[in-house]
N, C-alpha and C. Protein backbone atom coordinates (compact mmCIF):
# COMPACT_ATOMS: atom_id res chain seq x y z
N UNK A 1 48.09 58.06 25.66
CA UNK A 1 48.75 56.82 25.29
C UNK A 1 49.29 56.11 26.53
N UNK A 2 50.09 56.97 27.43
CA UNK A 2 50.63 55.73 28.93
C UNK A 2 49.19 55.90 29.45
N UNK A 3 48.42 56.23 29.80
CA UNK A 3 47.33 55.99 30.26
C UNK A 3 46.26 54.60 29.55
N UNK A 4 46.20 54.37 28.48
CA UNK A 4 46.31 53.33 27.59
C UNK A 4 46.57 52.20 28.13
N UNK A 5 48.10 52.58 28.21
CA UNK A 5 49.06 51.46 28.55
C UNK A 5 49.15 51.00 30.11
N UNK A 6 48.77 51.61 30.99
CA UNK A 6 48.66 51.09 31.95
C UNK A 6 47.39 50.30 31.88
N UNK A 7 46.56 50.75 31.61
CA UNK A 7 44.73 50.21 31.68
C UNK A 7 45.49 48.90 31.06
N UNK A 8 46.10 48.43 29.95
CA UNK A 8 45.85 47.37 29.23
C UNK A 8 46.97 46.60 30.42
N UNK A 9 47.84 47.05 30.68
CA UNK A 9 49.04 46.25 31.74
C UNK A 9 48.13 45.76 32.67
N UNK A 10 47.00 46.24 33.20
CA UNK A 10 46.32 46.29 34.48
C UNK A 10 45.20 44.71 34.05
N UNK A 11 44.46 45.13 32.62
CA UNK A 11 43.81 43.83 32.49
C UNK A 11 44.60 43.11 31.93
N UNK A 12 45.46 42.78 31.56
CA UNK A 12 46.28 41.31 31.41
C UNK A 12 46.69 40.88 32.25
N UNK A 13 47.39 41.93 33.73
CA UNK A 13 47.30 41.61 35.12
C UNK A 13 46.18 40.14 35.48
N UNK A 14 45.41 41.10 35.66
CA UNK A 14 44.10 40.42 35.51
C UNK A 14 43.73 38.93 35.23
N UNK A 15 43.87 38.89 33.72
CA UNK A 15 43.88 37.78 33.10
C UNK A 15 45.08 36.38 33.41
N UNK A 16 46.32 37.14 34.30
CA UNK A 16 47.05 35.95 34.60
C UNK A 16 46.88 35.39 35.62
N UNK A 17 46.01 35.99 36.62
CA UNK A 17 46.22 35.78 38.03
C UNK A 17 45.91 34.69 38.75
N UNK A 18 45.47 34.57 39.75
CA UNK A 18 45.04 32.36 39.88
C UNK A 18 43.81 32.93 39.97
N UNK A 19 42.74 33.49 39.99
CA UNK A 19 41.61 33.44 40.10
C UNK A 19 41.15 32.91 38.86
N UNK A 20 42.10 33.38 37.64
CA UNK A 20 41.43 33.12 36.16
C UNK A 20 42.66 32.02 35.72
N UNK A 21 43.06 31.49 36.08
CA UNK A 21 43.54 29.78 35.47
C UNK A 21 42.71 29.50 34.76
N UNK A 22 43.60 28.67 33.78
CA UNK A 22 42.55 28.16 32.74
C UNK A 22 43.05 26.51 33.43
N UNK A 23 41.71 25.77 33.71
CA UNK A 23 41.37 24.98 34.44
C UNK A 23 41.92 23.59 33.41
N UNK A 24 42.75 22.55 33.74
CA UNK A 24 43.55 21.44 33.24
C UNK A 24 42.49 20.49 33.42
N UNK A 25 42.15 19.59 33.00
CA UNK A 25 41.73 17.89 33.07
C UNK A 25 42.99 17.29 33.94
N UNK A 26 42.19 16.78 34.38
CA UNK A 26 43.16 15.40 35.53
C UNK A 26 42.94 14.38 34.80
N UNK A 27 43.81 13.48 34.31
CA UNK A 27 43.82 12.34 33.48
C UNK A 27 44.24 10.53 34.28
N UNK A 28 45.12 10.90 35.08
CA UNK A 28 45.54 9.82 36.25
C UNK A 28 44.86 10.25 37.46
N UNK A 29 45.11 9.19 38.18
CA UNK A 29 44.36 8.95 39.22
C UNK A 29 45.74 9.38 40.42
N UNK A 30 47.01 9.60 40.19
CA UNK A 30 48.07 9.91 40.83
C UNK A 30 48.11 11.44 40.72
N UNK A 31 48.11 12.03 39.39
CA UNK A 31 47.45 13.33 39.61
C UNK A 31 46.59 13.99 40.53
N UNK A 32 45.34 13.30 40.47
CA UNK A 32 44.23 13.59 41.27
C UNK A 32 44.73 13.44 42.71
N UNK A 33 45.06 12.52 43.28
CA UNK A 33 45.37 12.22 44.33
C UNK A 33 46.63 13.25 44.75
N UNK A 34 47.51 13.90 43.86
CA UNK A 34 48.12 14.68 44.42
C UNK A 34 47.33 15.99 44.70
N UNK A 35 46.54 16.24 43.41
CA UNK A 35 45.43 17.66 43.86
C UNK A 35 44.56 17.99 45.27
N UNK A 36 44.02 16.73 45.71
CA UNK A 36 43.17 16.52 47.07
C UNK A 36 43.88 16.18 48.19
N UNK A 37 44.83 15.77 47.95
CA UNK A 37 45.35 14.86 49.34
C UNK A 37 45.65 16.40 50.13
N UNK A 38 45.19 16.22 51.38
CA UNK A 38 45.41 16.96 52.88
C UNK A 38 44.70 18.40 52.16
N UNK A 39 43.61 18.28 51.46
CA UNK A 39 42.89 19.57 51.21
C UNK A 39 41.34 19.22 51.63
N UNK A 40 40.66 20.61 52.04
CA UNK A 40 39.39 19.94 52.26
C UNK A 40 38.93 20.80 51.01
N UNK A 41 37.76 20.50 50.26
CA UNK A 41 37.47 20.56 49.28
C UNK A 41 35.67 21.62 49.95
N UNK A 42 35.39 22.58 49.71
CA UNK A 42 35.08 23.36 50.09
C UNK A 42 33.85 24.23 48.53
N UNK A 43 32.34 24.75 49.18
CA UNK A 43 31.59 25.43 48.28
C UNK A 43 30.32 25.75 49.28
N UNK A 44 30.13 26.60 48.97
CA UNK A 44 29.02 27.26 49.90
C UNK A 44 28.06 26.13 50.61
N UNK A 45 28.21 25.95 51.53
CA UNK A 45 27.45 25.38 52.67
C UNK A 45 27.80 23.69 52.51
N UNK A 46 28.58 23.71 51.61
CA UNK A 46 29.53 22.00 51.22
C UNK A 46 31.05 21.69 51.94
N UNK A 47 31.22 20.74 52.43
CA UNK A 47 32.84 20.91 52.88
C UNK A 47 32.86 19.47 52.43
N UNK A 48 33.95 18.97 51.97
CA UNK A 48 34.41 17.31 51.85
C UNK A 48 35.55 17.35 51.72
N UNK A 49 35.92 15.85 52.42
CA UNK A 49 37.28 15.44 52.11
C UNK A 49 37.51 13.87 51.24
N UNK A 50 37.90 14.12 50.41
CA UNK A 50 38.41 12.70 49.62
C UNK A 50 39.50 11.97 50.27
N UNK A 51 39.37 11.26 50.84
CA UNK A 51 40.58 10.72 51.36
C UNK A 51 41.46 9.38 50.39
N UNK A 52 42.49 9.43 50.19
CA UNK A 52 43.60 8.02 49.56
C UNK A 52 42.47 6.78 49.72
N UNK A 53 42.19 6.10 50.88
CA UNK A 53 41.97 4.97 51.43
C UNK A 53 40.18 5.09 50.18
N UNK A 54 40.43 5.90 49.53
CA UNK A 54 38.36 5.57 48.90
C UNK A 54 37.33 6.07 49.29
N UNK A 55 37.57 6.97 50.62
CA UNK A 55 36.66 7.64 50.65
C UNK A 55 35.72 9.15 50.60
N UNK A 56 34.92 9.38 50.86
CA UNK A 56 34.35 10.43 50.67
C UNK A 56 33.70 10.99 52.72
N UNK A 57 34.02 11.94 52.21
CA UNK A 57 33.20 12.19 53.82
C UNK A 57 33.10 13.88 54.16
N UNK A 58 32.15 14.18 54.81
CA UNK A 58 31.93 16.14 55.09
C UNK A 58 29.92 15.97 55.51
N UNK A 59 30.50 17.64 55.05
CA UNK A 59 28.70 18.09 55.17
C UNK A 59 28.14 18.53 54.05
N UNK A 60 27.07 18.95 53.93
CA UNK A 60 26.16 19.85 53.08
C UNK A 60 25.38 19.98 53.08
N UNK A 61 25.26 21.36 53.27
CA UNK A 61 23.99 21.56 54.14
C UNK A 61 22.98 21.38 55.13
N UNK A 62 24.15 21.00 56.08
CA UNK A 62 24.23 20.93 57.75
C UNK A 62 23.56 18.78 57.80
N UNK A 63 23.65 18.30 56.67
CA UNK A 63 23.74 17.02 56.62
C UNK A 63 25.13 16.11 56.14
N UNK A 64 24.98 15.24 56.58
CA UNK A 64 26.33 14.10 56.36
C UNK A 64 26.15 13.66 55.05
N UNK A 65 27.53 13.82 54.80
CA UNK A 65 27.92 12.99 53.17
C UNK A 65 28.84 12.52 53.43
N UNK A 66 28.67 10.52 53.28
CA UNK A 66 29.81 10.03 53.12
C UNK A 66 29.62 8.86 51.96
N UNK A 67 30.82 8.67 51.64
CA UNK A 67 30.72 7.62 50.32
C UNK A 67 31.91 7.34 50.00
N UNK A 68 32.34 6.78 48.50
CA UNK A 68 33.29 5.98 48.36
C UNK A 68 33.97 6.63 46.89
N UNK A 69 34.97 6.29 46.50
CA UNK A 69 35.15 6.65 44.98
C UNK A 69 36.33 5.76 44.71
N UNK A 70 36.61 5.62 43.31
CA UNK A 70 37.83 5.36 42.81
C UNK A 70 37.81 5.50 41.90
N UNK A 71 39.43 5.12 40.95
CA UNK A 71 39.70 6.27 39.90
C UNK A 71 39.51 4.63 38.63
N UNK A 72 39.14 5.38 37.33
CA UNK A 72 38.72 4.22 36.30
C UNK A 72 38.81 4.81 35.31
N UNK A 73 40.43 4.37 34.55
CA UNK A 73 40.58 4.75 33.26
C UNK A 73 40.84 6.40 33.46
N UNK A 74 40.48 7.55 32.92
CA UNK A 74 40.67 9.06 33.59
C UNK A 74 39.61 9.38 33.83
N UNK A 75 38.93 8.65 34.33
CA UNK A 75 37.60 9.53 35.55
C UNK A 75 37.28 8.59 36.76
N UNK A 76 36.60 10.28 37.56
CA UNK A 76 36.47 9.81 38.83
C UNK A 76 35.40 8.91 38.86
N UNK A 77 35.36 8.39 39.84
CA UNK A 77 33.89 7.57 40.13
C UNK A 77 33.38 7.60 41.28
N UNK A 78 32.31 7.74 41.80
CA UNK A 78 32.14 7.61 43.33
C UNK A 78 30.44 7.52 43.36
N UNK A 79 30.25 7.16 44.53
CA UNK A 79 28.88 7.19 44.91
C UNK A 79 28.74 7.30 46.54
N UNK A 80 27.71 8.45 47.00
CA UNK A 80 27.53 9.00 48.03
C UNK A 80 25.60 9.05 48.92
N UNK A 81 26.05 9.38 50.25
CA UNK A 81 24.89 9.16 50.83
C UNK A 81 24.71 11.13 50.88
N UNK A 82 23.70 11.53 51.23
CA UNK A 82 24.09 12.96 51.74
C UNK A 82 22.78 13.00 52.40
N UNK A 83 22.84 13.02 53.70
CA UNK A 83 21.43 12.86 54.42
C UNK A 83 20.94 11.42 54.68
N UNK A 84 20.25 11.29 54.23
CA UNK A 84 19.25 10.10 54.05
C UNK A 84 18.98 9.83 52.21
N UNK A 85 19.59 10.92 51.45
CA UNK A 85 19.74 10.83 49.88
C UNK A 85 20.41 9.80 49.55
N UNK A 86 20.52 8.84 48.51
CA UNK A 86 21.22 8.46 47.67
C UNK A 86 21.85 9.00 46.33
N UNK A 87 22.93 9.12 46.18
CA UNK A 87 23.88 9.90 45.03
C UNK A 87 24.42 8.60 44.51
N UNK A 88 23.39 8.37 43.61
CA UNK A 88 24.06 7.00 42.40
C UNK A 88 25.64 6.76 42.15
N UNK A 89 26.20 5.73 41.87
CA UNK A 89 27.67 5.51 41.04
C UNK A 89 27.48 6.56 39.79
N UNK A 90 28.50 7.13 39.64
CA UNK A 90 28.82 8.31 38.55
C UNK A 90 30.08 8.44 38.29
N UNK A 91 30.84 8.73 37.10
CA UNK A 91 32.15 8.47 37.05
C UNK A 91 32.29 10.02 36.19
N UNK A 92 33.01 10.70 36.54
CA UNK A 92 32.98 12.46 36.57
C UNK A 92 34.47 12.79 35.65
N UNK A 93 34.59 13.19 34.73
CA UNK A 93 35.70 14.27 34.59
C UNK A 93 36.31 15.43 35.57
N UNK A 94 37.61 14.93 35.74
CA UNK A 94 37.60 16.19 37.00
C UNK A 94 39.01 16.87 36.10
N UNK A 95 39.00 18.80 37.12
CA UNK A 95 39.70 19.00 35.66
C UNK A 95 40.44 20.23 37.19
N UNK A 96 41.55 21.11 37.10
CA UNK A 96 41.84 21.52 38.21
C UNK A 96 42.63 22.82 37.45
N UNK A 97 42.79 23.58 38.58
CA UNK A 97 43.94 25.00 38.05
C UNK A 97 44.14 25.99 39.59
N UNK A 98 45.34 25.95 40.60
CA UNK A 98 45.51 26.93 41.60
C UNK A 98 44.90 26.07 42.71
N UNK A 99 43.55 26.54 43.38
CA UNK A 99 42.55 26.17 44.74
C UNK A 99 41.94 26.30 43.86
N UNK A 100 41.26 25.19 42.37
CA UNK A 100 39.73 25.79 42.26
C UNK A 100 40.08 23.83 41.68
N UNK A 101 38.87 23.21 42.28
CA UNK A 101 38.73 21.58 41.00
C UNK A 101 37.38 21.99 40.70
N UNK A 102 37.07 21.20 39.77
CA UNK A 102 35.82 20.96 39.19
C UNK A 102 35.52 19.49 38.50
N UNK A 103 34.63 18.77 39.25
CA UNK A 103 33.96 17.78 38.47
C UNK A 103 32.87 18.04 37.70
N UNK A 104 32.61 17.14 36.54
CA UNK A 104 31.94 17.18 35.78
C UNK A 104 31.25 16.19 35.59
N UNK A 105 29.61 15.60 36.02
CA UNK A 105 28.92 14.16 36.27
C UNK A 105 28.81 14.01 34.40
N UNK A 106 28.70 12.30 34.50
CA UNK A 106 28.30 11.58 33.37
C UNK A 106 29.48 11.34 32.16
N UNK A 107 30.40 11.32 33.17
CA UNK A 107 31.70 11.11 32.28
C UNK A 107 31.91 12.62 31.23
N UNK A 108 31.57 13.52 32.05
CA UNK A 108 32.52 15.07 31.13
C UNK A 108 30.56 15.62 30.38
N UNK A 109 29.38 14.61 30.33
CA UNK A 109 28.39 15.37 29.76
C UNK A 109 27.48 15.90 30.42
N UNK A 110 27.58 16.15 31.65
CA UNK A 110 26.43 16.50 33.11
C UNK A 110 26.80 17.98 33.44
N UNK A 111 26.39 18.32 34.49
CA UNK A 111 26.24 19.42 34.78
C UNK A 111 27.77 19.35 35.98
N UNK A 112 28.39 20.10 36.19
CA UNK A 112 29.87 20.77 36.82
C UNK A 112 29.43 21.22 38.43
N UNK A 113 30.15 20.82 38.92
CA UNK A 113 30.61 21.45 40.37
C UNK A 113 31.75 21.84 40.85
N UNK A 114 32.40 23.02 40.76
CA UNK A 114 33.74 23.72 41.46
C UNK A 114 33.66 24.13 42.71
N UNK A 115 34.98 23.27 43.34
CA UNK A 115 35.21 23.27 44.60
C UNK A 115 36.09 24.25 44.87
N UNK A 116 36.60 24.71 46.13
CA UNK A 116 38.10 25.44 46.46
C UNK A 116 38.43 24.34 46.93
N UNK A 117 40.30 24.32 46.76
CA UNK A 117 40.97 23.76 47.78
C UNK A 117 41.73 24.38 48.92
N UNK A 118 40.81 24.05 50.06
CA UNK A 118 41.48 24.46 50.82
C UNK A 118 42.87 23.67 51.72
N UNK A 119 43.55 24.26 52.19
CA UNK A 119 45.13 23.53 52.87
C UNK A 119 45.39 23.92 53.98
């Protein structure tokens, strides 16, 4: 039985910790801007920074991404170069919990990208 009881203390441990946040929607654009500001936003072989002033700027995958965004109604919007690519206007659900955001393309119905924040 304490043997039990530790195992179960140990995964609810677990379950509170910041790795497993249960991830919030960002609804303002003052929100958001408090989540990113002076973080670089970070994912395997991706680095970006959103900056206040609208923009977008980093690497990925040893190419340049820069672009623009702003906030409309509660989603993001932005559109980016990455290389010589074009990354259409898209206006994203972004949703956050600890160092982890995640956008979501097509206004919340596209496919997700989670970033770290780094500080």
């Amino acid at each position: 039985m304490k043997k039990t009881m530790c195992v179960l203390a140990a995964l609810m441990a677990l379950q509170a910790g910041p790795g497993m946040a249960q991830l919030v929607r960002i609804e303002t654009e003052a929100k958001f801007r408090e989540v990113v500001e002076g973080a670089l936003l970070t994912r395997p072989l991706v680095k970006l920074t959103v900056t206040g002033d609208g923009r977008i700027s980093g690497t990925g995958a040893f190419d340049d991404i820069q672009g623009r965004w702003q906030w409309d109604g509660d989603y993001f919007c932005r559109e980016m170069t990455w290389g010589s690519r074009e990354i259409a206007w898209d206006c994203q659900t972004v949703s956050a919990a600890g160092d982890t955001i995640r956008f979501t393309a097509e206004r919340g119905a596209g496919d997700s990208a989670e970033f770290s924040l780094k500080r």
